[in-house]
N, C-alpha and C. Protein backbone atom coordinates (compact mmCIF):
# COMPACT_ATOMS: atom_id res chain seq x y z
N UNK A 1 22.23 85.55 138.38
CA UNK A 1 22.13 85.37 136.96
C UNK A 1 21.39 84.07 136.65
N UNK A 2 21.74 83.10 137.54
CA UNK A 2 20.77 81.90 137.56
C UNK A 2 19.44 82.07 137.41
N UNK A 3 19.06 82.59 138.08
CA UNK A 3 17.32 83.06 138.92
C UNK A 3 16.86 83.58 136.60
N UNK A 4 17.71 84.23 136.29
CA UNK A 4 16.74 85.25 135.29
C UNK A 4 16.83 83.77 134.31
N UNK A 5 17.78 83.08 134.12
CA UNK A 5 17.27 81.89 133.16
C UNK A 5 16.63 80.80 133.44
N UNK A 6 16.16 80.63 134.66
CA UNK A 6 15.26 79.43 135.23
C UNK A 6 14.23 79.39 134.41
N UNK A 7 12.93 80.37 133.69
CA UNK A 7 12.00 79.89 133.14
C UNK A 7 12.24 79.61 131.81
N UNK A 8 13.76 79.38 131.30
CA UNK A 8 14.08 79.02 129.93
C UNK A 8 14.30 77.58 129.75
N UNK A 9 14.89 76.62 131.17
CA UNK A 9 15.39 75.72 130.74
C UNK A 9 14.61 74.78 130.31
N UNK A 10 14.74 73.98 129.36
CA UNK A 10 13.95 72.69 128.94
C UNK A 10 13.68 73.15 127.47
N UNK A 11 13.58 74.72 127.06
CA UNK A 11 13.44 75.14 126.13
C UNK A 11 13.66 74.52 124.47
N UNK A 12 15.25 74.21 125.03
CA UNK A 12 15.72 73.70 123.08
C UNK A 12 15.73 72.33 123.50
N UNK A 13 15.39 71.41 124.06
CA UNK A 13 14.43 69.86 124.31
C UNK A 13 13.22 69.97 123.82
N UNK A 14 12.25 70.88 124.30
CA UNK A 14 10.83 71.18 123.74
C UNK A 14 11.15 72.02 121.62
N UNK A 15 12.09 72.25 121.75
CA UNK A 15 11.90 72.71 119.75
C UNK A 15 12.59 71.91 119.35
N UNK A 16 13.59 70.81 120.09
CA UNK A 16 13.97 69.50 119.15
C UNK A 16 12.83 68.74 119.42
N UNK A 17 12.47 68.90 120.15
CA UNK A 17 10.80 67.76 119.83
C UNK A 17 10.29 68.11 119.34
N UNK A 18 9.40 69.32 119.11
CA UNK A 18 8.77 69.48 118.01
C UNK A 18 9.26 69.77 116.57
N UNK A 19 10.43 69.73 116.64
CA UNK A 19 11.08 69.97 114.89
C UNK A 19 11.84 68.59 114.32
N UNK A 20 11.78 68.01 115.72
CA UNK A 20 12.40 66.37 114.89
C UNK A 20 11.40 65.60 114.15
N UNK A 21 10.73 65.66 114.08
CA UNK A 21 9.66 64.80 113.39
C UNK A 21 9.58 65.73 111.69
N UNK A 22 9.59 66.48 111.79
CA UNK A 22 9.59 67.28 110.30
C UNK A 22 11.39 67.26 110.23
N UNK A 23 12.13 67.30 110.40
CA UNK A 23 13.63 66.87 110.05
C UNK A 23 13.53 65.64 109.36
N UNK A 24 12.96 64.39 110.21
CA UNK A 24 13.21 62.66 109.76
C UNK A 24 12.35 62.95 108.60
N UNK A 25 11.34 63.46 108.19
CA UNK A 25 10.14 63.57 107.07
C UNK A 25 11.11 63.41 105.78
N UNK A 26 11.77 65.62 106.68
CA UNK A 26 12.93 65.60 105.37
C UNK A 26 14.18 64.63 105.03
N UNK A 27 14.58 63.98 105.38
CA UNK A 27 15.35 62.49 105.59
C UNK A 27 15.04 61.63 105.04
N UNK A 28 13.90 61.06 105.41
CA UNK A 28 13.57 60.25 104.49
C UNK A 28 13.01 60.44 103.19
N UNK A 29 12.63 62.05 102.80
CA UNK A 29 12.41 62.36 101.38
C UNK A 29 13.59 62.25 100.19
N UNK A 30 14.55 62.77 101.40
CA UNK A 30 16.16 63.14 100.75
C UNK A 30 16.88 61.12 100.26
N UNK A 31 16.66 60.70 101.17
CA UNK A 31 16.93 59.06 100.84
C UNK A 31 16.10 58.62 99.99
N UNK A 32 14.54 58.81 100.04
CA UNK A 32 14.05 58.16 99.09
C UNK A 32 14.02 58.59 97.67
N UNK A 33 14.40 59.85 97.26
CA UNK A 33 14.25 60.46 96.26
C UNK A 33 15.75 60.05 95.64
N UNK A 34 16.73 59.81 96.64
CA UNK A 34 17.84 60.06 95.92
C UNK A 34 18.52 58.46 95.50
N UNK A 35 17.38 57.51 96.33
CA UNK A 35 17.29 56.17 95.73
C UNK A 35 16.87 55.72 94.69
N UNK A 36 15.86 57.33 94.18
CA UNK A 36 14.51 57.19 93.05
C UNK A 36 15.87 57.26 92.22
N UNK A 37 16.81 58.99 91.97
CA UNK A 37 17.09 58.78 90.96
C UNK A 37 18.71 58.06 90.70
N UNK A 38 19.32 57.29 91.84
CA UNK A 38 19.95 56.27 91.64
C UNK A 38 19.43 54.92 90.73
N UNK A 39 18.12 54.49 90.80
CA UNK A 39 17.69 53.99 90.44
C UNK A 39 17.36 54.04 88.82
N UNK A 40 17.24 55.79 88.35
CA UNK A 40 17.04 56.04 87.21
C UNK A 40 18.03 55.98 86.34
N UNK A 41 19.22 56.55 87.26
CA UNK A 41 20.55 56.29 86.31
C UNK A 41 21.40 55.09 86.09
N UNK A 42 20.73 54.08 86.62
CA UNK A 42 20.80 52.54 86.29
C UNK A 42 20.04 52.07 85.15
N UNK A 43 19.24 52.52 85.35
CA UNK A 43 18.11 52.06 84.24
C UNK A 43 18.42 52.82 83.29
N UNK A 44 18.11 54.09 83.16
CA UNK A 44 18.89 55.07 81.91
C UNK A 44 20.35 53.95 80.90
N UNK A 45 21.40 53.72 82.13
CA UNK A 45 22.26 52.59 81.49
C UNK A 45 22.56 51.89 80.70
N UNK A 46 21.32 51.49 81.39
CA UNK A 46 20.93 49.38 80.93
C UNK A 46 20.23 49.66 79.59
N UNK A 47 19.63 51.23 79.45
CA UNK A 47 18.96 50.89 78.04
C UNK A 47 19.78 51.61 77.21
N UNK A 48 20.29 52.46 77.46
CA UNK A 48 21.08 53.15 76.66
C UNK A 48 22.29 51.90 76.15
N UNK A 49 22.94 50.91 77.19
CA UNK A 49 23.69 50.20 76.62
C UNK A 49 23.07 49.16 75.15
N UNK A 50 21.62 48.48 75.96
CA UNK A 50 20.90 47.77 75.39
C UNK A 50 20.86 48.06 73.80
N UNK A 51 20.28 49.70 73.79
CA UNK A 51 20.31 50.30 72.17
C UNK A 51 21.29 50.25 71.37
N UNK A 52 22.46 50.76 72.13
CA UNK A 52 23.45 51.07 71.20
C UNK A 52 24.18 49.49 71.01
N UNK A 53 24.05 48.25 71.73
CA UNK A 53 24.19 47.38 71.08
C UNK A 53 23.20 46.97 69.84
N UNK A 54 21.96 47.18 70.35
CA UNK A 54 21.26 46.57 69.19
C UNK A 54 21.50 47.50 68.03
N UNK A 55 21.72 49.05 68.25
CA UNK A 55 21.90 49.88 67.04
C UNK A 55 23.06 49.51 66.15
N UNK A 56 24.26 49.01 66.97
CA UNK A 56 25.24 48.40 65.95
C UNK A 56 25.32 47.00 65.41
N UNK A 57 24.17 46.38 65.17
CA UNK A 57 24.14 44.76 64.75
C UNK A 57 24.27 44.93 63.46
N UNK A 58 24.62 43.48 62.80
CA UNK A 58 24.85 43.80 61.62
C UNK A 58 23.49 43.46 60.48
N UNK A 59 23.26 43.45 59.70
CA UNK A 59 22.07 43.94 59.13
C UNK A 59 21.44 42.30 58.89
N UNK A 60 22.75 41.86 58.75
CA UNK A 60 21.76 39.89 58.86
C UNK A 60 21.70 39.74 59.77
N UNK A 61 22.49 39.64 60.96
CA UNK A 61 22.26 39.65 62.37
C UNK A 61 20.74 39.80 62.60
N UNK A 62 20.21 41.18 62.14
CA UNK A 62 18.87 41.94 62.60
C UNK A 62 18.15 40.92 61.61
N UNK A 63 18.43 40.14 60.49
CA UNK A 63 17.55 39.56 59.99
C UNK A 63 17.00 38.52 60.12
N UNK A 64 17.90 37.86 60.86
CA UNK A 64 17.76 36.33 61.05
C UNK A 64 16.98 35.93 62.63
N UNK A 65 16.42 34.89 62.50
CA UNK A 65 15.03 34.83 63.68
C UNK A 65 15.53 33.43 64.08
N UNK A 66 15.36 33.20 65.07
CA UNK A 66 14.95 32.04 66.41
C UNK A 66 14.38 31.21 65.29
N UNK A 67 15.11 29.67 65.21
CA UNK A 67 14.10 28.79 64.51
C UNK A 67 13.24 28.65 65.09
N UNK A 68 11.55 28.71 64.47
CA UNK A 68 10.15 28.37 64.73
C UNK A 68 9.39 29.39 65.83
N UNK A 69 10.29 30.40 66.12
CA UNK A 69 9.47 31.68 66.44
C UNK A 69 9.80 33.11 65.91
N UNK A 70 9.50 33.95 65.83
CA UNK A 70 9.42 35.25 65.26
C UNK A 70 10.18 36.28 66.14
N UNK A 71 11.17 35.67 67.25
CA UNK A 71 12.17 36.08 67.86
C UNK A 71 13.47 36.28 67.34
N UNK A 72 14.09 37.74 67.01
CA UNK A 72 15.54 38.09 66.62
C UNK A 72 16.48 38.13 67.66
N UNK A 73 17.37 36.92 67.64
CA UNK A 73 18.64 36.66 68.87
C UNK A 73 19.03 38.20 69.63
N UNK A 74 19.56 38.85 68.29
CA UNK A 74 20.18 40.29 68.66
C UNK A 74 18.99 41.39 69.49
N UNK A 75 17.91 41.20 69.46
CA UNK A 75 17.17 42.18 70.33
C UNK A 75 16.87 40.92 71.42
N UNK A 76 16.80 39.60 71.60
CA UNK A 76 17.17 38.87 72.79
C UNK A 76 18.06 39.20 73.82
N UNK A 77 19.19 39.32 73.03
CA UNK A 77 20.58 39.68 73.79
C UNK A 77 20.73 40.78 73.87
N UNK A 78 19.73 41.88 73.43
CA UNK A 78 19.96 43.47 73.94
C UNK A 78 18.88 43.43 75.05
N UNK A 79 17.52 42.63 75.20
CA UNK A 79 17.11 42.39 76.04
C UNK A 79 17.70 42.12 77.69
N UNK A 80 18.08 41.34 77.25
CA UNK A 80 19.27 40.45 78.59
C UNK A 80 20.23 41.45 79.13
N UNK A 81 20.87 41.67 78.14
CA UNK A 81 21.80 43.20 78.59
C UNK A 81 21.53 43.91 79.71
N UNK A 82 19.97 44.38 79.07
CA UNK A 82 19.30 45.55 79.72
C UNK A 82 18.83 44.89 81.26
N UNK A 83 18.55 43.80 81.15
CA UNK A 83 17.79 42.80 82.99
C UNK A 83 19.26 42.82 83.67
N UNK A 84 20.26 42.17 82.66
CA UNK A 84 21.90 41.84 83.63
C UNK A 84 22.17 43.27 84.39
N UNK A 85 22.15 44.46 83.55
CA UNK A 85 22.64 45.50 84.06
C UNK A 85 21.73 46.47 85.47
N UNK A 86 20.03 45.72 85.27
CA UNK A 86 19.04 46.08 86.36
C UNK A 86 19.01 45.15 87.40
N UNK A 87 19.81 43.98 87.63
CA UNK A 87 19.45 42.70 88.21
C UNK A 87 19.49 42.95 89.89
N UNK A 88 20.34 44.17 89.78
CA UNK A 88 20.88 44.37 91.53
C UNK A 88 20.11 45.37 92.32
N UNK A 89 19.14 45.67 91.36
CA UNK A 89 18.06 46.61 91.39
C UNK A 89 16.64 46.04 92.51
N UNK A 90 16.76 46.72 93.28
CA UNK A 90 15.24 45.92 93.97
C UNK A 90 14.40 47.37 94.18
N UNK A 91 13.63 47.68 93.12
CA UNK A 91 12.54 48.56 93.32
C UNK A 91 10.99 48.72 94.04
N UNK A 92 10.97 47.29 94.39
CA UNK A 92 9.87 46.80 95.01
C UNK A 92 9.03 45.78 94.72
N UNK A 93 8.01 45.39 95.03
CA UNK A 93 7.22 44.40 94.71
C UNK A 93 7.22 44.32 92.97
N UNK A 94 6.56 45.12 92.43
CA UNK A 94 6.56 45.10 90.96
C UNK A 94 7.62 44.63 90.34
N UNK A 95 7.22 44.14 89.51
CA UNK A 95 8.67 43.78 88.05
C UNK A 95 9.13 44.69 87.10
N UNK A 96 10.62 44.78 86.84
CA UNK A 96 11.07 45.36 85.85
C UNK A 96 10.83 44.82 84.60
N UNK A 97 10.22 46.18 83.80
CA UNK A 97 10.13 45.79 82.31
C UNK A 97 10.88 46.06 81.16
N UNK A 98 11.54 45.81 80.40
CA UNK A 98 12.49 45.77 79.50
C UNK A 98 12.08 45.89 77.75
N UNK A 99 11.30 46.71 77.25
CA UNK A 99 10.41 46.63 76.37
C UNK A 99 11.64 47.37 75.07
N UNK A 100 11.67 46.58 74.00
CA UNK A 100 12.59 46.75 72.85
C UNK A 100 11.69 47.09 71.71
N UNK A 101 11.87 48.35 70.66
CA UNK A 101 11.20 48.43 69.88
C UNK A 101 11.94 49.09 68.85
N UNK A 102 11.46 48.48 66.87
CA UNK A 102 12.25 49.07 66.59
C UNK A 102 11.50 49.86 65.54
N UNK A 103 12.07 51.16 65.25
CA UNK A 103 10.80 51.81 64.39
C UNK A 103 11.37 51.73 62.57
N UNK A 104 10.45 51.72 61.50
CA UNK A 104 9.17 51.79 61.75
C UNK A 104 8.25 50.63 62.13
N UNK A 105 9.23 49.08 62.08
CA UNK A 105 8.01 47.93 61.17
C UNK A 105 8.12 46.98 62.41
N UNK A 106 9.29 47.67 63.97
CA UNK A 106 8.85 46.23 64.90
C UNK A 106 9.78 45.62 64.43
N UNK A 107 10.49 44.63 65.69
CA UNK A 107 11.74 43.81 65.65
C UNK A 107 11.52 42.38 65.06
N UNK A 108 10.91 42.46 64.68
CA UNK A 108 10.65 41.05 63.56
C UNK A 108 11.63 39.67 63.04
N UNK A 109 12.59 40.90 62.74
CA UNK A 109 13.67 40.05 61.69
C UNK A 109 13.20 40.47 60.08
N UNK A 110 12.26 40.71 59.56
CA UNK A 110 11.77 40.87 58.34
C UNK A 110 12.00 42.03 57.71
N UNK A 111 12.69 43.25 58.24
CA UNK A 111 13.06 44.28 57.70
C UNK A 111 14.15 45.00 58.55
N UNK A 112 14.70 46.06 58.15
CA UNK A 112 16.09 46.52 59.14
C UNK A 112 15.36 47.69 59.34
N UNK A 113 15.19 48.12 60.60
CA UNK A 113 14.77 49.59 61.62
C UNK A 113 15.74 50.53 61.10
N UNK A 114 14.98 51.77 60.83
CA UNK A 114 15.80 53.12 61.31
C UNK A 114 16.25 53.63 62.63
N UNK A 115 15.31 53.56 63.75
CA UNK A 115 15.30 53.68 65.13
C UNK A 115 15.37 52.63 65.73
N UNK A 116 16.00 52.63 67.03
CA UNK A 116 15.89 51.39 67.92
C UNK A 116 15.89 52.13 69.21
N UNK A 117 14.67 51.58 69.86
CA UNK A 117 13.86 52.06 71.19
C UNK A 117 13.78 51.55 72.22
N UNK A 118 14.24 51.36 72.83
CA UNK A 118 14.80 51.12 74.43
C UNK A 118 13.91 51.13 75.67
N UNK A 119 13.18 50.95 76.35
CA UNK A 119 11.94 51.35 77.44
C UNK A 119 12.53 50.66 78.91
N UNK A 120 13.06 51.02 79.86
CA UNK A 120 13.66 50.15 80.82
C UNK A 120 12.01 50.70 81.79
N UNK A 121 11.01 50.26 82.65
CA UNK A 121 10.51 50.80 83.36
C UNK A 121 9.96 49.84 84.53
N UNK A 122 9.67 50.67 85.53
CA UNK A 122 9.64 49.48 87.14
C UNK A 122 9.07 51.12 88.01
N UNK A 123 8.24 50.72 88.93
CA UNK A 123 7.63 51.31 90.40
C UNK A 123 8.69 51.29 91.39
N UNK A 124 9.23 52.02 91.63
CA UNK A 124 9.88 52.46 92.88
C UNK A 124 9.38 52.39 94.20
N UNK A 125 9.58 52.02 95.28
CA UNK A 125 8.50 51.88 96.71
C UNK A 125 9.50 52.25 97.51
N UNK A 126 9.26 53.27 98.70
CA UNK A 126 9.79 53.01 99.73
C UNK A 126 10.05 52.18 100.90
N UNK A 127 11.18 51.92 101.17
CA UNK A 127 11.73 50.35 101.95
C UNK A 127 11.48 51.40 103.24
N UNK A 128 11.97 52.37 103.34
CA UNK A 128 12.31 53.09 104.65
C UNK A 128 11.32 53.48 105.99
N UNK A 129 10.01 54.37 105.16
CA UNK A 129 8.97 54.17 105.98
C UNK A 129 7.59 54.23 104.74
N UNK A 130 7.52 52.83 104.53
CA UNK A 130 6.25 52.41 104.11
C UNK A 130 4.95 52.76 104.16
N UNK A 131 4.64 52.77 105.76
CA UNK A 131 2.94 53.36 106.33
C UNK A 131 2.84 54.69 105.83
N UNK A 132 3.65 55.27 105.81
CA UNK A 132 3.44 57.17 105.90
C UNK A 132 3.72 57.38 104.18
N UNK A 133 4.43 56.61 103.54
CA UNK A 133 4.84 57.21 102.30
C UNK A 133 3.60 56.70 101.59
N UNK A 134 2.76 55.63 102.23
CA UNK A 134 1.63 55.18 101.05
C UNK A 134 0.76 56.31 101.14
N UNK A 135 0.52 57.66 102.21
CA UNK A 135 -0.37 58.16 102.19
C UNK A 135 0.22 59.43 101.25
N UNK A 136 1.18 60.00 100.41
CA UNK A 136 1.86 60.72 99.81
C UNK A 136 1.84 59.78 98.23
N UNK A 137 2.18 58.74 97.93
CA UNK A 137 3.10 58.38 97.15
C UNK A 137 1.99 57.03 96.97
N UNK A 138 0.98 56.33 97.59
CA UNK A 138 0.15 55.08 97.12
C UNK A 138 0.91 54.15 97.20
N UNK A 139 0.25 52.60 97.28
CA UNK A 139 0.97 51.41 97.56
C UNK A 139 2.10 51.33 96.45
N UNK A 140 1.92 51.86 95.35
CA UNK A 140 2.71 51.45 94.11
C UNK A 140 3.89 52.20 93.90
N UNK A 141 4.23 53.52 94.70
CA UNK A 141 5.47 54.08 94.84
C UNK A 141 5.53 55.06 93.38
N UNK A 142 6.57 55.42 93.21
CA UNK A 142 6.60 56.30 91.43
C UNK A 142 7.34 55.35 90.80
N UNK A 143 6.29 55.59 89.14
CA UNK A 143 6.33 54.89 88.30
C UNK A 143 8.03 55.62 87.76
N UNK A 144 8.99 54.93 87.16
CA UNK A 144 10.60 55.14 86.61
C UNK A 144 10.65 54.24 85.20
N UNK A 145 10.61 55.17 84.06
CA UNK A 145 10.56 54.97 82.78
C UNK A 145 11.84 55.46 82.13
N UNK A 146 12.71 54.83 81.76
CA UNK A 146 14.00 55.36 81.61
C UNK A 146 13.89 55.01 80.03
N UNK A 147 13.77 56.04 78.90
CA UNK A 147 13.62 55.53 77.47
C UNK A 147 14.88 56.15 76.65
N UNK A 148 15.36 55.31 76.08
CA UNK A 148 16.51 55.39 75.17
C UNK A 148 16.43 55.38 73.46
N UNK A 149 16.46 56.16 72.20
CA UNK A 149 15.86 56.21 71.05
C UNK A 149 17.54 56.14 70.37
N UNK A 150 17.73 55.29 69.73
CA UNK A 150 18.88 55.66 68.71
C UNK A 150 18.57 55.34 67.19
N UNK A 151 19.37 55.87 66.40
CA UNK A 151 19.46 55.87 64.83
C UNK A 151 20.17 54.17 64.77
N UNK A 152 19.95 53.25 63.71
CA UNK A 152 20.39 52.24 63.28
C UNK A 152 21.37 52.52 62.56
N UNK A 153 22.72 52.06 62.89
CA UNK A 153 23.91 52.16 61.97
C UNK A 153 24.24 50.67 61.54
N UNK A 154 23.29 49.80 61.53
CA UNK A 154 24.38 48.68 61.20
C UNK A 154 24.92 48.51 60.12
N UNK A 155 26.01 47.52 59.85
CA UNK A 155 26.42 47.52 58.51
C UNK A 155 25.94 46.63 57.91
């Protein structure tokens, strides 16, 4: 019975070699993707928290500006919010951007918003295998735009 399986052995050594390399591919797609959208539901967070603080300020709050610049404290501190809650975040070389907007007239201080707009966004890169993912994915990794829109309730 020996003799009839002799020209088999070495067999499943030779198809884990050739199938391990497309396994780790899928591995590291499964890690990096699932870092992507770990990453998104942080950021999603940070702005969603960011808004709904700034959506509940109170209407002088939203009016009143930074002596001698055209900066409103309360979209400062929804700013900050939004970096404190991304801070543990390392997406890669690029910087996280934190962009506050309020519709229709812009966070000014000079008028009170209906909407308040939220933009958390940053490039994602793979840490895991770098060389191979730039030829899929480019030095800059995928772009992660996490945008948050709420109604202004303040009082």
């Amino acid at each position: 019975m020996s003799g009839r399986w002799r020209p088999q052995a070495g067999v499943a050594t030779l198809e884990l070699l050739l199938t391990l390399p497309v396994l780790l591919l899928f591995l590291a797609a499964m890690v990096y993707f699932g870092r992507y959208f770990a990453y998104y539901t942080a950021a999603h967070k940070a702005a969603h928290d960011a808004a709904r603080y700034l959506a509940t300020v109170s209407r002088r709050e939203f009016k009143s500006q930074v002596a001698g610049t055209a900066q409103v404290p309360a979209v400062l501190l929804a700013q900050n919010i939004a970096q404190q809650e991304t801070a543990g975040l390392h997406p890669g070389p690029s910087t996280l951007a934190v962009v506050i907007d309020c519709v229709p007239d812009g966070c000014t201080g000079l008028s009170v918003p209906d909407k308040i707009r939220v933009l958390v966004q940053m490039q994602v890169t793979d840490e895991l295998l770098t060389p191979f993912s730039w030829t899929f994915l480019g030095d800059q990794g995928l772009l992660l735009r996490a945008n948050v829109t709420m109604l202004y309730v303040g009082q």
